[in-house]
Protein backbone atom coordinates (compact mmCIF):
# COMPACT_ATOMS: atom_id res chain seq x y z
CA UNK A 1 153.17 113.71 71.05
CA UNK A 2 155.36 116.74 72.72
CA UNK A 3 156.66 117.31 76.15
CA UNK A 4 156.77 120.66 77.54
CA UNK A 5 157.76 121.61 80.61
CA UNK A 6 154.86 124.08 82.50
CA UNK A 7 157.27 126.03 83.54
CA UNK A 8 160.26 125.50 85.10
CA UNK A 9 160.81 127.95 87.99
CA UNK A 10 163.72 128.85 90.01
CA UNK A 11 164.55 129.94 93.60
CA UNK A 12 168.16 130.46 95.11
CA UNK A 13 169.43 131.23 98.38
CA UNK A 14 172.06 133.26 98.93
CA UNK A 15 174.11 132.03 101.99
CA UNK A 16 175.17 135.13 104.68
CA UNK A 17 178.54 136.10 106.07
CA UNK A 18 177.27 137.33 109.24
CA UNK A 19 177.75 134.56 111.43
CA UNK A 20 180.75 133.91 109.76
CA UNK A 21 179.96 130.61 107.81
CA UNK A 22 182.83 130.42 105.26
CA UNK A 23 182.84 126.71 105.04
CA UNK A 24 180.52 123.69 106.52
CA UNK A 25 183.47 122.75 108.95
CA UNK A 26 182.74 126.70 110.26
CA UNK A 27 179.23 125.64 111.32
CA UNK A 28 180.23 122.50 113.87
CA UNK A 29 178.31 122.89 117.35
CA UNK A 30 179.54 125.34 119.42
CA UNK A 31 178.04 126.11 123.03
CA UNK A 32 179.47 129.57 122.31
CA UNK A 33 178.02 129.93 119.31
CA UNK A 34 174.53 131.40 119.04
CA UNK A 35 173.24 130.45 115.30
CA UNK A 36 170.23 131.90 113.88
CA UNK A 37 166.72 129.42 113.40
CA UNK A 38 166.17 131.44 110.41
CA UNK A 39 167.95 131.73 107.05
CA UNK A 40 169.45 135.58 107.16
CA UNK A 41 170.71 135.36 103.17
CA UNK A 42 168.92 136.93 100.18
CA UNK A 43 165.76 134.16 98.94
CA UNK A 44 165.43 135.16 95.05
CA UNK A 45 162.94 134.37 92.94
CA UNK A 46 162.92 133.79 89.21
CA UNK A 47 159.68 135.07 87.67
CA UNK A 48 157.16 132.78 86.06
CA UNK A 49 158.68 132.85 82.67
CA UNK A 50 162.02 132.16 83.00
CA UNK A 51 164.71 134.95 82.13
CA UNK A 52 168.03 135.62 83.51
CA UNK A 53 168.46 137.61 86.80
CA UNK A 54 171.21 138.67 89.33
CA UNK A 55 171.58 138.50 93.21
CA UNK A 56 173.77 140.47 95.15
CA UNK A 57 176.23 137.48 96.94
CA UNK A 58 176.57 137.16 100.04
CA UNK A 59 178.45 133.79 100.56
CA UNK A 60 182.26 133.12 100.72
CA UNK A 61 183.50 136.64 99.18
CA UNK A 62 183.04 140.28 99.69
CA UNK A 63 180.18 142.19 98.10
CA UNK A 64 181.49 143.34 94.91
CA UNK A 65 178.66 146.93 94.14
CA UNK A 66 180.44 147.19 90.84
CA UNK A 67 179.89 143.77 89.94
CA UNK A 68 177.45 143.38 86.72
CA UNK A 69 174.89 140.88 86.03
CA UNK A 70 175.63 138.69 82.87
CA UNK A 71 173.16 137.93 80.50
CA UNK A 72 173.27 134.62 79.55
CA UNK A 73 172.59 132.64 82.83
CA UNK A 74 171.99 133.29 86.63
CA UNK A 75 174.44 133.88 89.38
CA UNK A 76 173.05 132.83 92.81
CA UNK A 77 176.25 133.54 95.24
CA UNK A 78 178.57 131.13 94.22
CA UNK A 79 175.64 129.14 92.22
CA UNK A 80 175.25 129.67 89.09
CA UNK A 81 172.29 127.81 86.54
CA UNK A 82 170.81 128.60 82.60
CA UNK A 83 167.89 127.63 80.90
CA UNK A 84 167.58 127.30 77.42
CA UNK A 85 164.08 126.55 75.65
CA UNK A 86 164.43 125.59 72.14
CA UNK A 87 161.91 123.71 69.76
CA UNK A 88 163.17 120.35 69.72
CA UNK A 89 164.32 120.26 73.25
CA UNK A 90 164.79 122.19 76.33
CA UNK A 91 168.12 121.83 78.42
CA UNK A 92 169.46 123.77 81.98
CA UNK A 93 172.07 123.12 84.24
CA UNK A 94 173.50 124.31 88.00
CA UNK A 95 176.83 124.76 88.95
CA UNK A 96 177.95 124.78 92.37
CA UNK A 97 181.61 127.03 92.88
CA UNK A 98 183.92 125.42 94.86
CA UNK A 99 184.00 127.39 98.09
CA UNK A 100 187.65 126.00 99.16
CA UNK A 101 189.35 128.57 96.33
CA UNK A 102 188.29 131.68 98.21
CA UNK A 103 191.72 130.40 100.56
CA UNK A 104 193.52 130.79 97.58
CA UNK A 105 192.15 134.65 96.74
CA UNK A 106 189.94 133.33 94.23
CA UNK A 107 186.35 133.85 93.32
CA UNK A 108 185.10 130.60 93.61
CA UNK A 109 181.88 131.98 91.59
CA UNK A 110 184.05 132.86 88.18
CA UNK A 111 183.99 129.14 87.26
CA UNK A 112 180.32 128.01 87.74
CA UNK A 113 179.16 130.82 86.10
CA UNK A 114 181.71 130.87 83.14
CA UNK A 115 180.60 126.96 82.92
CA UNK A 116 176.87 127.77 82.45
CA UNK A 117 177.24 130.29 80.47
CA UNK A 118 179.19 128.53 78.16
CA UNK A 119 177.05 125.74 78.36
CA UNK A 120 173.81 127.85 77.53
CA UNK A 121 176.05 129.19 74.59
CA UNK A 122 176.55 125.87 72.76
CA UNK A 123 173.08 124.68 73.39
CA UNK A 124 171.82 127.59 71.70
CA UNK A 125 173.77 126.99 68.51
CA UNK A 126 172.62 123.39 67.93
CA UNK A 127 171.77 120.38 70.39
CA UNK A 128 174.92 118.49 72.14
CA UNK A 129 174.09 116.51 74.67
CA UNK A 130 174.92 117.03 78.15
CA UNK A 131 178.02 115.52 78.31
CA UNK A 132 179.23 117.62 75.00
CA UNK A 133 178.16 120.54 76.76
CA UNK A 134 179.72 120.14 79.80
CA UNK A 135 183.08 119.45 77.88
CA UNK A 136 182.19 121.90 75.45
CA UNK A 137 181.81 124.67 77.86
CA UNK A 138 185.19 123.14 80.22
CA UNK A 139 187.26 123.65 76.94
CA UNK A 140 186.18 127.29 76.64
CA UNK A 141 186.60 128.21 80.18
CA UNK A 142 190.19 127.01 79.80
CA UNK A 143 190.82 129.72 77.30
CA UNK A 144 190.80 132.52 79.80
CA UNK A 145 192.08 130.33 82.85
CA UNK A 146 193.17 133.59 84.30
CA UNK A 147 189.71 135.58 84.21
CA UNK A 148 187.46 132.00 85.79
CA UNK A 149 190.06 130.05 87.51
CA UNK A 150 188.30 127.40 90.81
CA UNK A 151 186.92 125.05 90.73
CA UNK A 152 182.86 124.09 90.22
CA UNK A 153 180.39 120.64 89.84
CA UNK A 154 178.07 120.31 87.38
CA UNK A 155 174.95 119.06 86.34
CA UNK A 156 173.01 119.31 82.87
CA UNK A 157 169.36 117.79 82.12
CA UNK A 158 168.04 117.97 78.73
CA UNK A 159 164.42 117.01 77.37
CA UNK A 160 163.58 115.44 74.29
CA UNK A 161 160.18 117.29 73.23
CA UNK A 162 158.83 115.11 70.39
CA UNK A 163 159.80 111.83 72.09
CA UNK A 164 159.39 113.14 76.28
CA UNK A 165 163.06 111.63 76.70
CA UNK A 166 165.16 112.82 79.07
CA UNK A 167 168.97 112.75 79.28
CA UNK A 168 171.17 113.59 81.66
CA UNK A 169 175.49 114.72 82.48
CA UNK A 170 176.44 114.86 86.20
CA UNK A 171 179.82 116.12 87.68
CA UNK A 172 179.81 116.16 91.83
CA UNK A 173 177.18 116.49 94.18
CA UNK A 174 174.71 118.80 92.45
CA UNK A 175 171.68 116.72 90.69
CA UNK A 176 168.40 116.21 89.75
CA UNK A 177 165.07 113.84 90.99
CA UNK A 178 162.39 113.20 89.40
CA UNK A 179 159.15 112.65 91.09
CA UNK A 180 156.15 110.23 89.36
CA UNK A 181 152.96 109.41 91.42
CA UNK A 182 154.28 110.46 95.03
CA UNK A 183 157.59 108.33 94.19
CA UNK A 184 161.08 109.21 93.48
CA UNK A 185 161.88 107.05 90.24
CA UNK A 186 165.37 107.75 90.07
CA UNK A 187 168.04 110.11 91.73
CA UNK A 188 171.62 111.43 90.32
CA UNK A 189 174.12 109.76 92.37
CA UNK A 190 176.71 112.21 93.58
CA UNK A 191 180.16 111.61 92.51
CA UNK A 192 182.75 112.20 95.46
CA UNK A 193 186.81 111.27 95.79
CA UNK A 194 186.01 111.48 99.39
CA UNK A 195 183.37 112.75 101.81
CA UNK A 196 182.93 117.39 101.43
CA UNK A 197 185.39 116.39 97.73
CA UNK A 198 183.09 116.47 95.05
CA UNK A 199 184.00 115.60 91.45
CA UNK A 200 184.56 119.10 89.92
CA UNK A 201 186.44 120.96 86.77
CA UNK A 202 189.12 123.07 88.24
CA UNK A 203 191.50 125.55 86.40
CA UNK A 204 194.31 126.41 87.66
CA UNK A 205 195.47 130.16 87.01
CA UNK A 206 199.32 130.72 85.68
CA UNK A 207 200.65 131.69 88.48
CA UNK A 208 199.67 128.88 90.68
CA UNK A 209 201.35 125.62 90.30
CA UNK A 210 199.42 121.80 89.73
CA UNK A 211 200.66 119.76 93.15
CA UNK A 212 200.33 115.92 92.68
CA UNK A 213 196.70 115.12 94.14
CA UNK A 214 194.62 117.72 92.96
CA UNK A 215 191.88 117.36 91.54
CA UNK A 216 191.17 117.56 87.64
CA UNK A 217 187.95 116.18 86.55
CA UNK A 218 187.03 116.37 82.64
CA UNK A 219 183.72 116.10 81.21
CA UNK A 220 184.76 112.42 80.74
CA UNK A 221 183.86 111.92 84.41
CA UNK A 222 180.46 112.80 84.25
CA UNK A 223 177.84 110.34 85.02
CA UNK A 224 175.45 109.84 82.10
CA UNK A 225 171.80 109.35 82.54
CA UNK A 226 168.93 108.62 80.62
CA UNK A 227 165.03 107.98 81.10
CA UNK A 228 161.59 108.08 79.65
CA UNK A 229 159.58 111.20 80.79
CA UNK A 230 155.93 110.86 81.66
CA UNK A 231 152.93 113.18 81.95
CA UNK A 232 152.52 114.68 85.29
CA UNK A 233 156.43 114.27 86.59
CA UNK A 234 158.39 116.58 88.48
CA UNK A 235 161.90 117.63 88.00
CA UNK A 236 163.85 118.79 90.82
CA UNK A 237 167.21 120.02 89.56
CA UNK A 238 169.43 121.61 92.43
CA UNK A 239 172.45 122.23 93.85
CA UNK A 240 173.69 120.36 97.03
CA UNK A 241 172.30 123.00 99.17
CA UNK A 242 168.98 121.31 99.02
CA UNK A 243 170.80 117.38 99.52
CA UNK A 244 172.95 118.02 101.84
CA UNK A 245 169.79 119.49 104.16
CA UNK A 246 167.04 117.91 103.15
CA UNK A 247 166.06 114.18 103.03
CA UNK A 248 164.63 112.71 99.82
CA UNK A 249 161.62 111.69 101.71
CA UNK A 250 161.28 114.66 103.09
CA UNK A 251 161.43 116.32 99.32
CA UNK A 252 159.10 113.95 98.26
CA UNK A 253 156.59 114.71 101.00
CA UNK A 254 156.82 119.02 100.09
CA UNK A 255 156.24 117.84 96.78
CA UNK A 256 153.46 116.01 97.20
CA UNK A 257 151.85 118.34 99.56
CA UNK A 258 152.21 121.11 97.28
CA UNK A 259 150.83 118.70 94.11
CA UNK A 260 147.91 118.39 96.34
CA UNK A 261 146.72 122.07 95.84
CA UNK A 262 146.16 121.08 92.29
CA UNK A 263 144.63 118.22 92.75
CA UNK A 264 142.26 119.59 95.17
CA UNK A 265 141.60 122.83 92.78
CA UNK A 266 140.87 120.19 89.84
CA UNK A 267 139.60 116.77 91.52
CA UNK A 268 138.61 115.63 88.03
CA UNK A 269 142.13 116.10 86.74
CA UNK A 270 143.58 114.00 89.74
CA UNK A 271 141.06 111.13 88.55
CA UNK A 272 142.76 111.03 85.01
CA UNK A 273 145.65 111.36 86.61
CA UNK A 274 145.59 108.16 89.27
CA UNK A 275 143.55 106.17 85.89
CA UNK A 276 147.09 107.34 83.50
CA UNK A 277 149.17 106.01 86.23
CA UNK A 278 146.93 102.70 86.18
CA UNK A 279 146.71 101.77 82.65
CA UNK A 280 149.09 100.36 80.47
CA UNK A 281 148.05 102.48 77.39
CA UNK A 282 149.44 105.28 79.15
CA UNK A 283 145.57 107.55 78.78
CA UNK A 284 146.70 111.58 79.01
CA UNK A 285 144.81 112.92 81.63
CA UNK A 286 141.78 115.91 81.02
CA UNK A 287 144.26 119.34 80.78
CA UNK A 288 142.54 122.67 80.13
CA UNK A 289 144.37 125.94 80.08
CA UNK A 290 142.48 126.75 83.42
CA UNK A 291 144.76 123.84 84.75
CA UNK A 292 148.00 124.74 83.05
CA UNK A 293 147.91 128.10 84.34
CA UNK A 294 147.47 126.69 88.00
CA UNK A 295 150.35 124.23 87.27
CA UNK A 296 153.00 126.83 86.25
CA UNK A 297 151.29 128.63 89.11
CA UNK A 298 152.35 125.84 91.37
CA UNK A 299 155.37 125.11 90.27
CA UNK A 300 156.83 128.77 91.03
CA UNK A 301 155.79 128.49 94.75
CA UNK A 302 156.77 125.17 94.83
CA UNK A 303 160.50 126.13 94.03
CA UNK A 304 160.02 129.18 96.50
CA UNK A 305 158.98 126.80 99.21
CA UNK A 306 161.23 124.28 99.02
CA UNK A 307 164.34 126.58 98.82
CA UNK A 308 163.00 128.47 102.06
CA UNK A 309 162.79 125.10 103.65
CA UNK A 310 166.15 123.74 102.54
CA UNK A 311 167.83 126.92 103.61
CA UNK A 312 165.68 127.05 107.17
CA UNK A 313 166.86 123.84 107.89
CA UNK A 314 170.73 124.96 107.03
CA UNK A 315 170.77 126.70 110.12
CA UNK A 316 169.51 124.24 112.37
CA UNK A 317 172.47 123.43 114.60
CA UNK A 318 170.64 120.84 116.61
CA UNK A 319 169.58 118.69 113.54
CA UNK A 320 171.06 115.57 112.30
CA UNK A 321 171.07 116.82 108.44
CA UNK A 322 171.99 114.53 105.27
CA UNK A 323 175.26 116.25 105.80
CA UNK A 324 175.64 115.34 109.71
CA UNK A 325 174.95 111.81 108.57
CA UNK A 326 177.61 111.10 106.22
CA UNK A 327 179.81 113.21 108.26
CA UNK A 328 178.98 111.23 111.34
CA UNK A 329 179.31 107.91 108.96
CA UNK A 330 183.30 108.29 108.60
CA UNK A 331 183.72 109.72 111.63
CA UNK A 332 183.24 113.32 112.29
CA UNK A 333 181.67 114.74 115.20
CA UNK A 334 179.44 117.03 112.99
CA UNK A 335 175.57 118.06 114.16
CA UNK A 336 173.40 120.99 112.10
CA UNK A 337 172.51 121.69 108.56
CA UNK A 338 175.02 122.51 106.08
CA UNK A 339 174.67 126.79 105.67
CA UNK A 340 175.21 127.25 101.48
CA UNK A 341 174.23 128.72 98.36
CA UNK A 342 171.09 126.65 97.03
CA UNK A 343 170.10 126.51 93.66
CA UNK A 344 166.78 125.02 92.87
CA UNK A 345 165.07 124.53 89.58
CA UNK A 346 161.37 122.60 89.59
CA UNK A 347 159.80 121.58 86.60
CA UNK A 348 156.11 119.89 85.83
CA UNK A 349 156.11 117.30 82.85
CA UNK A 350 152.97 118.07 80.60
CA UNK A 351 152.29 117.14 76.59
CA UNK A 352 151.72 119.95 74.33
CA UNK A 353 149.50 119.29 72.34
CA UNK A 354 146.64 118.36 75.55
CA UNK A 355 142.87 118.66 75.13
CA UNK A 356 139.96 118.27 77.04
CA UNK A 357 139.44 115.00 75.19
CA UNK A 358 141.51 112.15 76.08
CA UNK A 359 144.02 110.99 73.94
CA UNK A 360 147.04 108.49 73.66
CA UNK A 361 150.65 109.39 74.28
């Protein structure tokens, strides 16, 4: 049996310089401050089939009108993600620039962008797994240190289509969910030398000199993941726009919300569904190409939705956000969402080879 994925659709938000929000510390309550209910960045949407695009930034540096899209992955602001579709496997990533190196005069897009790209690059010659590609595509930014120097996370997912296997690199707080039945069954954990200090690759450029206590994470840092993949499962694969303001339960209950449009378009389909869940044999539920179309449908909105939630909720200033939390938890007096780029890639698990008839995984 093959795995698919039907499809994998992408939203980003673009975070806004107008009320001056060059870093989360920026955004701490201020009775002076009056700070918008609504996101006021750029919401972009991938089409259906995915293909690469480009957004005007709006985030941490100045609106470059010269600046030219490249082809190989997507630049959300100082996001940046690829997707790569082959025939034994499908793999894509997000990268989240550093914002801290715009203090520095540096682009702290160059890097995430550089790292996908070359990422996408090396996928498309042959499959490495995540990890490889990660340090694949570190090596190759450190060629032209001058041109991409920051600093940027990391996070690469790759699916297995004959054997619906899923594997998994992650560097810092971006990450990836996965959603089966309503539930989260497992969660990236988010790699951090302290609280707002991700795990990242940084490059230096020449003319800037390595102090003692920086940071210089390798490939070799990366947490590796693995998992079986299952008919019917979601992928959420984001940067930590969406974590830092959004709850998991509160993911899980947009997700299931929007899942419930299928099921009540195709109430038969839920059946198989809850009876796969059920049995042990693993059944693969009734799937016609009326159903697939709604899916991939679905899934686009769903990616739309969610990233106009996550950035909404950024610019809440009275709400006690996964960011206000942890801040909160080591002692900051932090309140509000956490205004950033977000990155969000959602993906619906199907088999590719589906019928009408039922049929065993």
């Amino acid at each position: 049996m093959r795995y698919q994925l039907a499809r994998f659709s992408l939203a980003t938000f673009t975070a806004s310089t107008l009320f001056g929000f060059h870093s989360p510390w920026d955004s701490f309550v201020d009775a002076e401050k009056t700070v918008p209910s609504e996101p006021q960045g750029d919401i972009n949407i991938c089409p259906k089939e995915m293909s690469s695009f480009f957004s005007n930034p709006m985030g941490k540096k100045e609106k470059n009108v010269n600046e030219k899209p490249i082809q190989s992955c997507g630049n959300c602001g100082e996001d940046a993600y690829f997707f790569t579709n082959k025939e034994s496997f499908i793999s894509l990533g997000v990268a989240d620039g550093v914002g801290g190196w715009v203090n520095q005069g540096v682009d702290p897009s160059a890097l995430s962008k550089k790292v996908m790209e070359g990422a996408k690059n090396a996928l498309n010659k042959e499959y490495v797994s995540p990890k490889e590609a990660l340090s694949i595509s570190f090596k190759e930014a450190e060629k032209s240190r001058d041109t991409n120097p920051g600093g940027t996370t990391a996070c690469i997912i790759s699916l297995d289509k004959k054997k619906g296997l899923l594997s998994a690199a992650n560097l810092g707080d971006s990450g990836f969910l996965i959603i089966r039945d309503g539930t989260v069954i497992f969660k990236s954990k988010e790699q951090q030398h302290f609280f707002n200090a991700p795990y990242q690759f940084s490059i230096y450029p020449s003319n800037m000199r390595v102090t003692p206590g920086s940071i210089l994470n390798t490939a070799d840092d990366a947490a590796v993941m693995d998992g079986e993949l299952q008919h019917g499962d979601i992928i959420i694969l984001a940067s930590d726009g969406l974590f830092d303001n959004m709850f998991q339960d509160e993911i899980v209950s947009y997700s299931n919300s929007i899942l419930e449009r299928i099921y009540a378009r195709f109430p038969d389909y839920k059946d198989t569904l809850k009876e796969m869940y059920q049995s042990q044999e693993k059944i693969i539920p009734q799937m016609n190409p009326s159903i697939l179309d709604f899916v991939q449908e679905t899934m686009h909105d769903f990616a739309k939705g969610l990233t106009e939630e996550s950035a909404k909720l950024s610019f809440n200033m009275y709400r006690k956000s996964p960011f206000a939390v942890n801040a909160r938890r080591i002692g900051y007096d932090f309140m509000g969402g956490k205004v950033d780029d977000i990155t969000i890639l959602v993906g619906y698990v199907v088999g590719e080879d589906l019928t009408l008839n039922k049929s065993r995984l």
